[in-house]
PDB file of N, CA and C in Angstrom:
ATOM      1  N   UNK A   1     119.908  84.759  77.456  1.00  0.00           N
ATOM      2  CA  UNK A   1     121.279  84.389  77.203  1.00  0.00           C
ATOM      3  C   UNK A   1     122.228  85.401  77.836  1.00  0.00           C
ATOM      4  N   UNK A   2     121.874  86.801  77.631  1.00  0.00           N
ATOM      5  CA  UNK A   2     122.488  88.028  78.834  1.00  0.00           C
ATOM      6  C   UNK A   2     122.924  87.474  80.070  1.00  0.00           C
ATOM      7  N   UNK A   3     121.655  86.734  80.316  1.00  0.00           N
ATOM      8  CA  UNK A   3     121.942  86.396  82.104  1.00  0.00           C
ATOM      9  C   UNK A   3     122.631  85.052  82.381  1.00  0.00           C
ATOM     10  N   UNK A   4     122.477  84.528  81.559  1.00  0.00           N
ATOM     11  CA  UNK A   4     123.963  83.303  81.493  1.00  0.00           C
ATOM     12  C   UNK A   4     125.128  84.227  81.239  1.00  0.00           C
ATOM     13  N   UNK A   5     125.339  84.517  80.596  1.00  0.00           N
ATOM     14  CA  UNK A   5     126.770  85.227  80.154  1.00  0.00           C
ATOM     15  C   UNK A   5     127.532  86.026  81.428  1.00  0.00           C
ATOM     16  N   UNK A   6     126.247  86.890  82.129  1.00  0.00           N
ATOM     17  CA  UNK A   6     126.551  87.737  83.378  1.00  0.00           C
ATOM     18  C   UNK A   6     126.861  86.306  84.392  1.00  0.00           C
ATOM     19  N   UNK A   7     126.354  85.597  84.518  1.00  0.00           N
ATOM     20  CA  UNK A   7     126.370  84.481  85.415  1.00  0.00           C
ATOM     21  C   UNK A   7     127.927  84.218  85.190  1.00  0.00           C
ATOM     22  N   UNK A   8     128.136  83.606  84.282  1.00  0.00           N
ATOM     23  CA  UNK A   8     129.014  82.652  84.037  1.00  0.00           C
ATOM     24  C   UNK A   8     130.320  83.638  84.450  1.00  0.00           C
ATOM     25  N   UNK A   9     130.266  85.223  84.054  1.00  0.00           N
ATOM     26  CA  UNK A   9     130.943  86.142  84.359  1.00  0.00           C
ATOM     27  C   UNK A   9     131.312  86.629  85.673  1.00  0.00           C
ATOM     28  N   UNK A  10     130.314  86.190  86.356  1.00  0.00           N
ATOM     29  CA  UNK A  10     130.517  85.975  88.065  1.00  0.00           C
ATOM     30  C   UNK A  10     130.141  88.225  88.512  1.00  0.00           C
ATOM     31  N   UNK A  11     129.249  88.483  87.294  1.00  0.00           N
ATOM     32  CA  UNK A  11     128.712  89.489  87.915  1.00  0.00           C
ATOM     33  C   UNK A  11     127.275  89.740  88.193  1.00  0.00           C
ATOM     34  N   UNK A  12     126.865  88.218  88.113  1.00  0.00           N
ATOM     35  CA  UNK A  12     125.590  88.191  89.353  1.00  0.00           C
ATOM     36  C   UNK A  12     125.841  86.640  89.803  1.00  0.00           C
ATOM     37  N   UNK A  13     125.127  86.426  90.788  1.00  0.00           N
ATOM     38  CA  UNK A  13     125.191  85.070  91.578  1.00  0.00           C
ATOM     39  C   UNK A  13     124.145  83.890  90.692  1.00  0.00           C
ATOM     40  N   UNK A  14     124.068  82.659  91.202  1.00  0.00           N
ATOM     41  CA  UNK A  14     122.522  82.108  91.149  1.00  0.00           C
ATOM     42  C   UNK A  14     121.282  82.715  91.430  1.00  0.00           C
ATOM     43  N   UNK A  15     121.393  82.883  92.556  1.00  0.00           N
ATOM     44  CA  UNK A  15     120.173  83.801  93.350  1.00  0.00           C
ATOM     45  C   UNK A  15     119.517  84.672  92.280  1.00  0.00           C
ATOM     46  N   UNK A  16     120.217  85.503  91.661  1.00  0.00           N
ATOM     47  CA  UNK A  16     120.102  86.391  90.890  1.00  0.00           C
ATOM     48  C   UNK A  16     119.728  85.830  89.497  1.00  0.00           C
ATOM     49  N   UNK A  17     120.192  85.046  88.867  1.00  0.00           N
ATOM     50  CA  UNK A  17     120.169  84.695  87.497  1.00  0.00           C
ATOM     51  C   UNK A  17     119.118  83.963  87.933  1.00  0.00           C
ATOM     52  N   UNK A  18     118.451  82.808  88.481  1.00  0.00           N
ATOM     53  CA  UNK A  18     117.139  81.900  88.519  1.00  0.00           C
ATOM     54  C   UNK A  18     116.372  83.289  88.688  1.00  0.00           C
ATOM     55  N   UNK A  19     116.255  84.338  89.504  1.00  0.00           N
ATOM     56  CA  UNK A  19     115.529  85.703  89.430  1.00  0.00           C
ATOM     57  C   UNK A  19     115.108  86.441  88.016  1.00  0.00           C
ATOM     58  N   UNK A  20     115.853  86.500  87.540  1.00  0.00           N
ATOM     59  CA  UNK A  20     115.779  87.304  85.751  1.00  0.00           C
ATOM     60  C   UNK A  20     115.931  86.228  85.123  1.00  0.00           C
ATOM     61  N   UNK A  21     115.946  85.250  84.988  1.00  0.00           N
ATOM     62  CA  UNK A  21     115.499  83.896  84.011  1.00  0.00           C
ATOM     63  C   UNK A  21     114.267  83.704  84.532  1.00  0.00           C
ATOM     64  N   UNK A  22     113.233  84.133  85.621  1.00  0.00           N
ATOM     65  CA  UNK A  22     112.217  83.812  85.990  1.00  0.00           C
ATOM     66  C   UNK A  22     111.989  82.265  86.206  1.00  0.00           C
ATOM     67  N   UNK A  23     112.853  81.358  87.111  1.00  0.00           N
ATOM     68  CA  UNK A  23     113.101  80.083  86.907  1.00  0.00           C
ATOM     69  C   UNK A  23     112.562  80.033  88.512  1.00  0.00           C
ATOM     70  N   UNK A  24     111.622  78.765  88.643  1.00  0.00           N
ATOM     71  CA  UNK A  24     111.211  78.132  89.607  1.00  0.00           C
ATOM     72  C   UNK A  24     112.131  77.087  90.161  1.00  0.00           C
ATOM     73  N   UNK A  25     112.527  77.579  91.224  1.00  0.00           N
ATOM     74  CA  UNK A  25     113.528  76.537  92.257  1.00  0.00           C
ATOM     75  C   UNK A  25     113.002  75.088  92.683  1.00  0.00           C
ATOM     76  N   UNK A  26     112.159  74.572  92.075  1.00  0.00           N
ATOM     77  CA  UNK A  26     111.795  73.242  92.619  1.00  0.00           C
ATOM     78  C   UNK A  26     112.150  72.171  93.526  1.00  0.00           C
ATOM     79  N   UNK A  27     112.334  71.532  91.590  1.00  0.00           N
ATOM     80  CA  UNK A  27     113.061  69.714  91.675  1.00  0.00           C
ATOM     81  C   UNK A  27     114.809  69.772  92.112  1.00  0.00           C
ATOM     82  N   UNK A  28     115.065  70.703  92.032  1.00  0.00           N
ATOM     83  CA  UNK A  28     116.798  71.496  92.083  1.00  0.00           C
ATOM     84  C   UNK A  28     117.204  71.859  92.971  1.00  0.00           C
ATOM     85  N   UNK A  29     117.662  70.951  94.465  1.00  0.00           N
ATOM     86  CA  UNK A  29     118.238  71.783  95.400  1.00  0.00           C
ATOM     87  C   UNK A  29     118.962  72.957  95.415  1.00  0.00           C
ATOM     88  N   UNK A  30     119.992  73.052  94.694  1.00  0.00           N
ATOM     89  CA  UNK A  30     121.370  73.768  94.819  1.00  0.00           C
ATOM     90  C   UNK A  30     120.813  74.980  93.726  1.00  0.00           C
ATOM     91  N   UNK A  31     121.181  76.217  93.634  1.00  0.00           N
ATOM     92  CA  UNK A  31     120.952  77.455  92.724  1.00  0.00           C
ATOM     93  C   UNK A  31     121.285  77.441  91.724  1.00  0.00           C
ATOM     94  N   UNK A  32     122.850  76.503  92.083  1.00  0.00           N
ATOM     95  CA  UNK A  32     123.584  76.805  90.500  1.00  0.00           C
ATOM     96  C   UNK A  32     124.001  75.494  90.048  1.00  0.00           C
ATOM     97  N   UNK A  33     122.674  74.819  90.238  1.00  0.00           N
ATOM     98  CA  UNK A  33     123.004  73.328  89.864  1.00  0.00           C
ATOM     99  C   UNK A  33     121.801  73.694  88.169  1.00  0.00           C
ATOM    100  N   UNK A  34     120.586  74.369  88.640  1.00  0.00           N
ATOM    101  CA  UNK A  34     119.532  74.904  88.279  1.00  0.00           C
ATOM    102  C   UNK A  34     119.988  75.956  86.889  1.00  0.00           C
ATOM    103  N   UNK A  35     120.599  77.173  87.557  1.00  0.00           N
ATOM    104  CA  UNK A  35     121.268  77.992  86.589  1.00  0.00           C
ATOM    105  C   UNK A  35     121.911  77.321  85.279  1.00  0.00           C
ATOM    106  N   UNK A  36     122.869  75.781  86.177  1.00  0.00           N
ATOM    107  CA  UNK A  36     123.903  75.224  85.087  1.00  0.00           C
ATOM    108  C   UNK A  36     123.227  74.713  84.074  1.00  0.00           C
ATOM    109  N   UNK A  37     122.056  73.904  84.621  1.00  0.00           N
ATOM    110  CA  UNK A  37     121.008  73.145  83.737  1.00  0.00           C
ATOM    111  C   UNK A  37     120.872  74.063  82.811  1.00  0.00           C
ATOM    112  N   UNK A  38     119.776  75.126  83.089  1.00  0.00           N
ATOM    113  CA  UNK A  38     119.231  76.285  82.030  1.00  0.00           C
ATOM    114  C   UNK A  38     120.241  76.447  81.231  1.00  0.00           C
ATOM    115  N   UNK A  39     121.049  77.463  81.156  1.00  0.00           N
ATOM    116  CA  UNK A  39     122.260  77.765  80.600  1.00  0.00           C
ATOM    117  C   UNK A  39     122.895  77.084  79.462  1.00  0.00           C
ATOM    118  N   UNK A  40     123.079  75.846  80.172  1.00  0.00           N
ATOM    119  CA  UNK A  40     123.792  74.683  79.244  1.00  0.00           C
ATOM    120  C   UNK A  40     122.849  74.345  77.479  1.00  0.00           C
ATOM    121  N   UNK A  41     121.778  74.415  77.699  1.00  0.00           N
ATOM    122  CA  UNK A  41     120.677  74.736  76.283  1.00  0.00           C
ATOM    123  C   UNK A  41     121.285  75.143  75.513  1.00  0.00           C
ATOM    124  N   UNK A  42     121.650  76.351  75.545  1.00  0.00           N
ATOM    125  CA  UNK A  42     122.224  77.458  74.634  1.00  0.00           C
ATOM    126  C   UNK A  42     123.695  77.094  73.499  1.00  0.00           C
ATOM    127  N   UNK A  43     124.405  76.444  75.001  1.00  0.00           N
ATOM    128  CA  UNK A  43     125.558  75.778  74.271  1.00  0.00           C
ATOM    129  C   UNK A  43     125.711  74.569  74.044  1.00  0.00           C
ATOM    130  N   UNK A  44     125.290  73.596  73.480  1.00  0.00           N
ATOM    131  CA  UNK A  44     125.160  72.681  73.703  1.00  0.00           C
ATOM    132  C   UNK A  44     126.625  71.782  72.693  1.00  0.00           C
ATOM    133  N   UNK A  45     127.146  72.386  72.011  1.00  0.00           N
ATOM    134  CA  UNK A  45     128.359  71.895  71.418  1.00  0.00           C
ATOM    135  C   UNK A  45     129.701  72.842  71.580  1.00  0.00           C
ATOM    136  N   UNK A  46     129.157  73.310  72.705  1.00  0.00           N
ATOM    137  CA  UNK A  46     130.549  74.313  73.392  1.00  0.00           C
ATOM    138  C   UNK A  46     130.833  73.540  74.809  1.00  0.00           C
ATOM    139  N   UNK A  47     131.819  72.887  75.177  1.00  0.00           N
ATOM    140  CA  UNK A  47     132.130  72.583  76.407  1.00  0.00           C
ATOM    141  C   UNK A  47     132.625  74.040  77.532  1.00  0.00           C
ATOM    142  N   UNK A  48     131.296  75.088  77.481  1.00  0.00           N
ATOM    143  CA  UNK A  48     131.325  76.144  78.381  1.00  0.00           C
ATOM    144  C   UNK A  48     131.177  75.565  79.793  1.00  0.00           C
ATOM    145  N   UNK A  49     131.759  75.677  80.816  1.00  0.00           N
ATOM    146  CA  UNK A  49     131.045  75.615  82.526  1.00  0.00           C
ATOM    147  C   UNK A  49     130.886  76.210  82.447  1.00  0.00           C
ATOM    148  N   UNK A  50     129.439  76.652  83.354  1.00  0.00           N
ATOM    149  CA  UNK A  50     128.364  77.723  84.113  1.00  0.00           C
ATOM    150  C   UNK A  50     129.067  77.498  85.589  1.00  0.00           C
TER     151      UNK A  50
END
């Protein structure tokens, strides 16, 4: 949840957050299509953007 928060904070990139979330780039073209997915879990009755 650190690394969403830093994400969303714009003091690390995608690149970085799928890195320390240990997240496999697959089915997910885009980095922070991937990141947004993950992320979004957490909040799920907060209308936060990632």
């Amino acid at each position: 949840m650190d690394t969403c928060a830093r994400y969303r904070l714009g003091e690390i990139n995608a690149n970085e957050a799928i890195e320390k979330l240990k997240l496999k780039n697959s089915s997910i073209s885009q980095p922070k299509d991937l990141v947004k997915k993950y992320c979004s879990v957490f909040t799920p009755n907060e209308k936060i953007q990632f």
